[in-house]
C-alpha atoms as a PDB file:
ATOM      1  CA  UNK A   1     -81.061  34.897 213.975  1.00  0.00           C
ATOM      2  CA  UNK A   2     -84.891  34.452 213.390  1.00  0.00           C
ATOM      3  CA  UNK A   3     -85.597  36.447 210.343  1.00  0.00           C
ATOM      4  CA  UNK A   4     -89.484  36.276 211.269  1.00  0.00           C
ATOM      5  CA  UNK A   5     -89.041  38.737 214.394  1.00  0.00           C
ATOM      6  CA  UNK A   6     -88.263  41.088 211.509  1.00  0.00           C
ATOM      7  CA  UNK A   7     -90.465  44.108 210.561  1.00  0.00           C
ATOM      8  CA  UNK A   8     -88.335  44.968 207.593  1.00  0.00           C
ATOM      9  CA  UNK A   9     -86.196  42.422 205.175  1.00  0.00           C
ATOM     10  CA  UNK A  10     -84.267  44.472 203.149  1.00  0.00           C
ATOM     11  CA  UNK A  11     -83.469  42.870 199.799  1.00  0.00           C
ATOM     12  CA  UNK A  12     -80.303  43.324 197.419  1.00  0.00           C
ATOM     13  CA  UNK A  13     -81.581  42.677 194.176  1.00  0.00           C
ATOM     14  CA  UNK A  14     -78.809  41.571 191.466  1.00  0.00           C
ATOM     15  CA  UNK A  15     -77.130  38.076 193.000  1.00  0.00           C
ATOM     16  CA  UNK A  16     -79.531  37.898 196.056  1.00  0.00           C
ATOM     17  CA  UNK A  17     -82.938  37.528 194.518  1.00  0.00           C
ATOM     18  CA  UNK A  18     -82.310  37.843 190.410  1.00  0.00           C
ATOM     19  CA  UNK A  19     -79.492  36.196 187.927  1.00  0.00           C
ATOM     20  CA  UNK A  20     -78.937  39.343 186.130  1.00  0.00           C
ATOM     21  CA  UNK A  21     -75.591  38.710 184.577  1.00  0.00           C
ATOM     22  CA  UNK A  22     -77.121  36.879 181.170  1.00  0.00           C
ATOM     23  CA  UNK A  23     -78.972  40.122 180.737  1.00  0.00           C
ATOM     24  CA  UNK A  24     -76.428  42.692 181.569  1.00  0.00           C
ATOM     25  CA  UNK A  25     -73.327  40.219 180.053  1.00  0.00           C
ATOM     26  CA  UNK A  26     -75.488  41.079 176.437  1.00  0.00           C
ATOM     27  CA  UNK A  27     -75.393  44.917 176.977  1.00  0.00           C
ATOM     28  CA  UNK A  28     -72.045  44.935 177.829  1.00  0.00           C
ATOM     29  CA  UNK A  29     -70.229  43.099 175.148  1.00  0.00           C
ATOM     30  CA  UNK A  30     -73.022  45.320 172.716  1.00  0.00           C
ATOM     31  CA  UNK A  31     -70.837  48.118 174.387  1.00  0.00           C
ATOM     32  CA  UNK A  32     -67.711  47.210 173.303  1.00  0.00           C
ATOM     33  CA  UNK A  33     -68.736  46.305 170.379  1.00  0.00           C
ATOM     34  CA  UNK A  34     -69.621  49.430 170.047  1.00  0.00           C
ATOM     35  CA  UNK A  35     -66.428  50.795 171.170  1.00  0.00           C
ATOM     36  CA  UNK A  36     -64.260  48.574 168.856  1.00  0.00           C
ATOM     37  CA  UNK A  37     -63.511  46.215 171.698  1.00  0.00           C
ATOM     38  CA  UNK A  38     -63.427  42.039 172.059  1.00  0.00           C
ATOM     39  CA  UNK A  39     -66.534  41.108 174.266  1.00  0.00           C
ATOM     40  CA  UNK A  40     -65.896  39.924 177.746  1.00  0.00           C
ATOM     41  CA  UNK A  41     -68.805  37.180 178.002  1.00  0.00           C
ATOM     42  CA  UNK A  42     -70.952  35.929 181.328  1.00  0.00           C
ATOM     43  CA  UNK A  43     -68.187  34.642 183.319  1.00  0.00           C
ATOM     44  CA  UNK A  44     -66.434  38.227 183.557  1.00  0.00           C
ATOM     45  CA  UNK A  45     -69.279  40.053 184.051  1.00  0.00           C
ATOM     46  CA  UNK A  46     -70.105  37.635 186.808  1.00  0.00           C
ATOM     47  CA  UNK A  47     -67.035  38.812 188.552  1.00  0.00           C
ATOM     48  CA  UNK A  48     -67.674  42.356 187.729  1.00  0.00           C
ATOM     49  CA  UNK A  49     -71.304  43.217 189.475  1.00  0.00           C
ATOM     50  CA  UNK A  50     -72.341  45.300 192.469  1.00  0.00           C
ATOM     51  CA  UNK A  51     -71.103  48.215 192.309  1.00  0.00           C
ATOM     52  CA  UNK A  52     -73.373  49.751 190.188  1.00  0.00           C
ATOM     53  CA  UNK A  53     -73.620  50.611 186.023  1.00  0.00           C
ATOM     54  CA  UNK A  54     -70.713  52.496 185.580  1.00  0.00           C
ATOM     55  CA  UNK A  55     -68.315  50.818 187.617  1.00  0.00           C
ATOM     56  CA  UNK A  56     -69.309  47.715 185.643  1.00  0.00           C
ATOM     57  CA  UNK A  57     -68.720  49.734 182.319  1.00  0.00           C
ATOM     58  CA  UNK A  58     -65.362  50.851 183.205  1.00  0.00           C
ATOM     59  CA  UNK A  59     -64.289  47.199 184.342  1.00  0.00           C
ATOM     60  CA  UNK A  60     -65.287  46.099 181.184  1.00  0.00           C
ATOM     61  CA  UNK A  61     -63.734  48.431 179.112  1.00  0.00           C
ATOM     62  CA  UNK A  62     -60.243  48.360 181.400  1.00  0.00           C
ATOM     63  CA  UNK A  63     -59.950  44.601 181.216  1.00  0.00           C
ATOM     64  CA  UNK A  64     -60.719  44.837 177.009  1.00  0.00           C
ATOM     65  CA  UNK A  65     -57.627  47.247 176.798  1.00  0.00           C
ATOM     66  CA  UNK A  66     -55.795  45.516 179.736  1.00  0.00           C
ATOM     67  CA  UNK A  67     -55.339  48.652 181.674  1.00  0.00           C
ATOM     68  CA  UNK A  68     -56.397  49.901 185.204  1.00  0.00           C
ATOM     69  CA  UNK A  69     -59.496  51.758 185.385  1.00  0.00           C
ATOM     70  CA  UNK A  70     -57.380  55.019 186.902  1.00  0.00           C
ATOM     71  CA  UNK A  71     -55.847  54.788 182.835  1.00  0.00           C
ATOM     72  CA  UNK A  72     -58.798  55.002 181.454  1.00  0.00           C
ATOM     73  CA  UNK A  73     -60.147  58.255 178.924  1.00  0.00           C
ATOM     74  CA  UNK A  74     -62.730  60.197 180.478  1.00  0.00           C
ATOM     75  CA  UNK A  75     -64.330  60.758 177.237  1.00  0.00           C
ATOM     76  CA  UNK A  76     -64.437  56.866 176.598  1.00  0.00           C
ATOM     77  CA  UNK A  77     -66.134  56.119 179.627  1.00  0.00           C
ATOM     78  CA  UNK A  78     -68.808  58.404 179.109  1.00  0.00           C
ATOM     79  CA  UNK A  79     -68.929  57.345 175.169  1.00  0.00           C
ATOM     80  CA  UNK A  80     -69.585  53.920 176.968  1.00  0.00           C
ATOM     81  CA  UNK A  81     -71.504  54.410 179.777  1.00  0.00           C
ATOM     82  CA  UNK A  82     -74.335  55.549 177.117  1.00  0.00           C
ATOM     83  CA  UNK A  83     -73.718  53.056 174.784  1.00  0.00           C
ATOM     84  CA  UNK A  84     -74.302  50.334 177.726  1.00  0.00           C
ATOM     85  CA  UNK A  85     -77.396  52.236 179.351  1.00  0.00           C
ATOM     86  CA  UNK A  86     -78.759  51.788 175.837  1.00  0.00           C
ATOM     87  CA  UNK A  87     -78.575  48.349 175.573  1.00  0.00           C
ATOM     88  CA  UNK A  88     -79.372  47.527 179.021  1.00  0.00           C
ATOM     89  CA  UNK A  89     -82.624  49.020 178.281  1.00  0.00           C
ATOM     90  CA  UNK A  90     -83.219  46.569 175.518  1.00  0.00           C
ATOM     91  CA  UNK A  91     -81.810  43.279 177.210  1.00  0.00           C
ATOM     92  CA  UNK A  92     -83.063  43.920 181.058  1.00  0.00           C
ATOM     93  CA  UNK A  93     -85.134  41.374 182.154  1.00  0.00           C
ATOM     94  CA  UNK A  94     -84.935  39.161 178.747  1.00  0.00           C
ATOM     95  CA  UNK A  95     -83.250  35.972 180.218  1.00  0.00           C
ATOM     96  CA  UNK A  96     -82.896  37.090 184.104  1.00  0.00           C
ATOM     97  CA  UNK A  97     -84.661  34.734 186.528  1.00  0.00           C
ATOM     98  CA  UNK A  98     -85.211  34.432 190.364  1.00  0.00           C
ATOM     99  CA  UNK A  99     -82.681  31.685 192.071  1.00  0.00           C
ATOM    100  CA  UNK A 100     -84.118  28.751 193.844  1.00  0.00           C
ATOM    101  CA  UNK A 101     -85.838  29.318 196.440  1.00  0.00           C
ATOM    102  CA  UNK A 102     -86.898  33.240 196.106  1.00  0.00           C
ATOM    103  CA  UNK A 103     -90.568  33.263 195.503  1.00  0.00           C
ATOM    104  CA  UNK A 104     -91.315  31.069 198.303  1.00  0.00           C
ATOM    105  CA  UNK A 105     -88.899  32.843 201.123  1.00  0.00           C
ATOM    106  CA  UNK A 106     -90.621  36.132 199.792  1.00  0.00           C
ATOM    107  CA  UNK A 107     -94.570  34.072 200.009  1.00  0.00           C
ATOM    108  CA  UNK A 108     -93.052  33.257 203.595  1.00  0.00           C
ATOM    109  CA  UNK A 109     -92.678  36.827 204.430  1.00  0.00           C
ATOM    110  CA  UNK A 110     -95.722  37.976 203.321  1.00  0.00           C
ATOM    111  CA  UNK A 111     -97.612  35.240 205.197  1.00  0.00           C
ATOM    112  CA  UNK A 112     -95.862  36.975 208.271  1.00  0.00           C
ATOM    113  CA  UNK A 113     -96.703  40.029 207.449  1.00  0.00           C
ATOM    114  CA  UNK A 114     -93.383  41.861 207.352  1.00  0.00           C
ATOM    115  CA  UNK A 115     -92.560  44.101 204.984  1.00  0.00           C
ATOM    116  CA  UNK A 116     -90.116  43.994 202.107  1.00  0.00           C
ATOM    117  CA  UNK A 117     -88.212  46.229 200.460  1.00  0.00           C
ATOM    118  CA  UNK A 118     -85.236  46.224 197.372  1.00  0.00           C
ATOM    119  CA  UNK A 119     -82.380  48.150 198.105  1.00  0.00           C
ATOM    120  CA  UNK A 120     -79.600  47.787 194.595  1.00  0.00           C
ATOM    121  CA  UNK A 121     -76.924  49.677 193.072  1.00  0.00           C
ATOM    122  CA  UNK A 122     -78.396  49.175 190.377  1.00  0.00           C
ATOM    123  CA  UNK A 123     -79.622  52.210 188.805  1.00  0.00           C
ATOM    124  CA  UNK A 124     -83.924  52.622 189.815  1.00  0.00           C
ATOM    125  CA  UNK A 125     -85.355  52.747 186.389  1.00  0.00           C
ATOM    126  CA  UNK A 126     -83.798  49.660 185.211  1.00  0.00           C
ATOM    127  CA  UNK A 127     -84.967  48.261 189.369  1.00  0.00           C
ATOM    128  CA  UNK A 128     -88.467  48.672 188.643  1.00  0.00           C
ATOM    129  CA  UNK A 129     -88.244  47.028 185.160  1.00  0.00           C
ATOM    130  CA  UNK A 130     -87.072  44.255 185.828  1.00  0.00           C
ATOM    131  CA  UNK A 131     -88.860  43.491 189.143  1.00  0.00           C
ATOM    132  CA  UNK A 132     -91.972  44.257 187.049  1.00  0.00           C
ATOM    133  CA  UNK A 133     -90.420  41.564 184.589  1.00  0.00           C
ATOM    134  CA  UNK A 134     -89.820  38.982 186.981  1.00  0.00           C
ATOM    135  CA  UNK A 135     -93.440  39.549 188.242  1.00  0.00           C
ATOM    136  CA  UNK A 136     -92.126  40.142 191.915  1.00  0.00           C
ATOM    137  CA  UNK A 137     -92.742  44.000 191.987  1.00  0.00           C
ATOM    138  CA  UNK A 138     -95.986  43.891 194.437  1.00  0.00           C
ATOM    139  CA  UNK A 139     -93.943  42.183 197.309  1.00  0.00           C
ATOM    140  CA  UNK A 140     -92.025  45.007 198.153  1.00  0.00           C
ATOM    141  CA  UNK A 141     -93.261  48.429 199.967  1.00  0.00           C
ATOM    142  CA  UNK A 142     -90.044  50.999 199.215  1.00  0.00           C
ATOM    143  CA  UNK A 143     -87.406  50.147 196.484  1.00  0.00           C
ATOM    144  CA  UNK A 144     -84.054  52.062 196.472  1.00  0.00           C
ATOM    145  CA  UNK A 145     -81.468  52.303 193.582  1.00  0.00           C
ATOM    146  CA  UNK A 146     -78.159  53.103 193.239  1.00  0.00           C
ATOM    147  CA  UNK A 147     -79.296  56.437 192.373  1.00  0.00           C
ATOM    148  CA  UNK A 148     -81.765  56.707 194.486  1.00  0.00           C
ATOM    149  CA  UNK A 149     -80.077  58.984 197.262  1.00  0.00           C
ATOM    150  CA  UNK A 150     -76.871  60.627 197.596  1.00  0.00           C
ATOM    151  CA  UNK A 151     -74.909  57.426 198.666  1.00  0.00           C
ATOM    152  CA  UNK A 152     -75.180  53.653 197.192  1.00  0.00           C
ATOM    153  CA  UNK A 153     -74.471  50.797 199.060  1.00  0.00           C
ATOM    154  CA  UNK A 154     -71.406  49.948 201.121  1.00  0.00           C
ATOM    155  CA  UNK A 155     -72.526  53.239 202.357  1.00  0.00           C
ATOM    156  CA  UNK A 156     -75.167  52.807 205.214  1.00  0.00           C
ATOM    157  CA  UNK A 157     -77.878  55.539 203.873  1.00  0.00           C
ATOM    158  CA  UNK A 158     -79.772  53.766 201.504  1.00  0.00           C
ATOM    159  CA  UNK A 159     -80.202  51.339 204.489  1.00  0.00           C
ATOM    160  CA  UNK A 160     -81.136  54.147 206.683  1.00  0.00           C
ATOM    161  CA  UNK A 161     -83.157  55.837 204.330  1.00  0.00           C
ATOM    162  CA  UNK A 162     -85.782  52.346 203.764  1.00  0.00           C
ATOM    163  CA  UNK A 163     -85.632  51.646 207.533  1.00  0.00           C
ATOM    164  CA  UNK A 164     -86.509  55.273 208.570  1.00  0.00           C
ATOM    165  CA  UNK A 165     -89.036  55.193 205.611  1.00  0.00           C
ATOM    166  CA  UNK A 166     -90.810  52.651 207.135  1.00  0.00           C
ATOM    167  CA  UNK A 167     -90.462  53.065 210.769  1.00  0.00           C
ATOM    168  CA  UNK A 168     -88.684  50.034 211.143  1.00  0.00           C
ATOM    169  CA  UNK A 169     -87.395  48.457 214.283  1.00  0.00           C
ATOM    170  CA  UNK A 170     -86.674  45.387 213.359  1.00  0.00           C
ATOM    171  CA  UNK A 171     -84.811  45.288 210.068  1.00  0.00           C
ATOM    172  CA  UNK A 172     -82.592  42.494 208.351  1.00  0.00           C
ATOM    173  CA  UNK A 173     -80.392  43.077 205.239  1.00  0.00           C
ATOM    174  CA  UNK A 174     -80.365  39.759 202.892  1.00  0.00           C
ATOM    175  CA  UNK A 175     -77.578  39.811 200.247  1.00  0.00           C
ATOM    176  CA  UNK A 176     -74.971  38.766 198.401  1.00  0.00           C
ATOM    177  CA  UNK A 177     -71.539  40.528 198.991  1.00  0.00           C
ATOM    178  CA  UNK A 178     -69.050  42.434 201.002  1.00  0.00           C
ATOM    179  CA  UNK A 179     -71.073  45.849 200.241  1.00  0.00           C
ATOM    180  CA  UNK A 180     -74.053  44.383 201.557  1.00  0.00           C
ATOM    181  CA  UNK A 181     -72.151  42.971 205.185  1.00  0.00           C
ATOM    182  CA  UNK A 182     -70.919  46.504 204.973  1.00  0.00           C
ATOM    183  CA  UNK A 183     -73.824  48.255 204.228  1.00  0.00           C
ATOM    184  CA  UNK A 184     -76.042  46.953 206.811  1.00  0.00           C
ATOM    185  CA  UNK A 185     -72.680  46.601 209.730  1.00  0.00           C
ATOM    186  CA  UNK A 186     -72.864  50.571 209.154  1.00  0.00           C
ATOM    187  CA  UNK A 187     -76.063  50.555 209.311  1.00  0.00           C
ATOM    188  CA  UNK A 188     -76.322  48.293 212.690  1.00  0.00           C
ATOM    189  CA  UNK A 189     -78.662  46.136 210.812  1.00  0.00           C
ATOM    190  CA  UNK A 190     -77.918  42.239 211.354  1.00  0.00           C
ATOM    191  CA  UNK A 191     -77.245  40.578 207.533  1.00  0.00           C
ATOM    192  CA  UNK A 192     -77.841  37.198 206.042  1.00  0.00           C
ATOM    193  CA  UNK A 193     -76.312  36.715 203.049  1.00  0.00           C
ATOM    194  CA  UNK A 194     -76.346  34.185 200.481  1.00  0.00           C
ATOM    195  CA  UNK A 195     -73.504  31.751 199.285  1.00  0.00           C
ATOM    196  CA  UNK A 196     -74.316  31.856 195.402  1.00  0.00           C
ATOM    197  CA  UNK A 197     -73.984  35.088 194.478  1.00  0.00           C
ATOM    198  CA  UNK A 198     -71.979  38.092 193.148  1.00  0.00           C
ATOM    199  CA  UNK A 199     -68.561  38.711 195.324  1.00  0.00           C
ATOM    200  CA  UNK A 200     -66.041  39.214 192.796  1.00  0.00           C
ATOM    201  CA  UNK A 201     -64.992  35.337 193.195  1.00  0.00           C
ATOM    202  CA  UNK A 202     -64.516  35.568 197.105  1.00  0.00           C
ATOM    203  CA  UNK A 203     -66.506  33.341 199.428  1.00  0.00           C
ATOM    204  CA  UNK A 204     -68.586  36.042 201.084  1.00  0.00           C
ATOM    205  CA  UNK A 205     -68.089  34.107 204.138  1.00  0.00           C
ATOM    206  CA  UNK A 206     -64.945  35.617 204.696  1.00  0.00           C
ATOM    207  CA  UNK A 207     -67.198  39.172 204.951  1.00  0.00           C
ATOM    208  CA  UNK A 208     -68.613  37.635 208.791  1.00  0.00           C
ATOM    209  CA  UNK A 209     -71.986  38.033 207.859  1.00  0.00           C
ATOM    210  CA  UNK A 210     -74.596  36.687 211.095  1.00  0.00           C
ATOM    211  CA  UNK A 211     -75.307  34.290 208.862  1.00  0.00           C
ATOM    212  CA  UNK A 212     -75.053  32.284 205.402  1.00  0.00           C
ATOM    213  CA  UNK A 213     -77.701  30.456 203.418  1.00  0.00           C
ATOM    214  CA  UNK A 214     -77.008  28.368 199.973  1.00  0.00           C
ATOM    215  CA  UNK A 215     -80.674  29.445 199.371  1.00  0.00           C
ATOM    216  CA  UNK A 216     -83.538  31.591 200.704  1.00  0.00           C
ATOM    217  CA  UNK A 217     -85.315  28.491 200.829  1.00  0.00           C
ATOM    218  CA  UNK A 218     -83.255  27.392 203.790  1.00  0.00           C
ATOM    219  CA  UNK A 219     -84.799  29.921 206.004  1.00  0.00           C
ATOM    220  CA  UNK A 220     -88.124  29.228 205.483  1.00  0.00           C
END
């Protein structure tokens, strides 16, 4: 696959371009503190990402109380879920940084002229923070959160939405996990994904992507 026939690379953002966990590790164990609960630390929350904010809150808060998430209170959750998106707003960005290799595969594309865009589960207003944070937010045309459009990622429309956006005919998905390969399979977009980042502890290999990179530097 030659990503520079591309017209459109679509990015995930959280384990594809940005180390995110330190950040959102901090709001989470603020959270249950909050909620009278042990913290979890990095190395769960790494395990826990890409589904989106409140499916990481109610992992967290199910493996605190070691119970399944169907067991837990409604009212608890939502108690949470605040108490996280609170935090989050205070720790986003604070000790996130780009992986190796990042800034120059995203100089690459703009030297070929094809257009970017961020497509997350993570929720948009904490997207645009922290791209503005990491200084990266002028690469990308369209951006695309997890609440963005009636669907988040493995679903194909955020995919479709970007790509019809931008009257793309060329697109390639770049990310990290099985809702990515997913995603973009649904989607009948061709996906690269990379080897370091958030799949719940399974080698996203496994997922048949078209291809895997240990860094974006690889395909430059």
């Amino acid at each position: 696959m030659n990503w520079q026939h591309a017209d459109l690379i679509l990015f995930d953002l959280d384990g594809t371009l940005v180390d995110s966990v330190p950040d959102l590790a901090l709001a989470i164990d603020c959270m249950l503190h909050d909620t009278g609960l042990p913290p979890a630390g990095e190395d769960k929350v790494r395990q826990w990402v890409g589904n989106g904010a409140a499916k990481l809150v109610a992992r967290a808060l199910a493996d605190a109380q070691n119970i399944s998430e169907e067991q837990l209170v409604p009212a608890q959750q939502s108690t949470a879920f605040t108490s996280f998106m609170h935090h989050y707003h205070q720790t986003n960005g604070i000790n996130s940084l780009l992986f190796t290799g990042v800034k120059e595969f995203l100089d690459a594309c703009q030297q070929h002229s094809i257009k970017m865009a961020v497509v997350t589960n993570k929720p948009i207003e904490f997207t645009h923070t922290l791209l503005e944070k990491l200084s990266i937010q002028h690469y990308f045309c369209d951006v695309a959160g997890g609440d963005s459009f009636a669907e988040k990622k493995p679903h194909p429309m955020p995919l479709q939405k970007l790509i019809q956006r931008n009257q793309s005919q060329r697109p390639i998905m770049i990310g990290d996990s099985m809702h990515d390969v997913q995603a973009a399979r649904a989607a009948k977009v061709p996906v690269i994904c990379v080897s370091y980042g958030y799949n719940h502890g399974v080698d996203i290999s496994l997922s048949k992507p078209d291809l895997v990179v240990d860094s974006l530097a690889g395909l430059r």
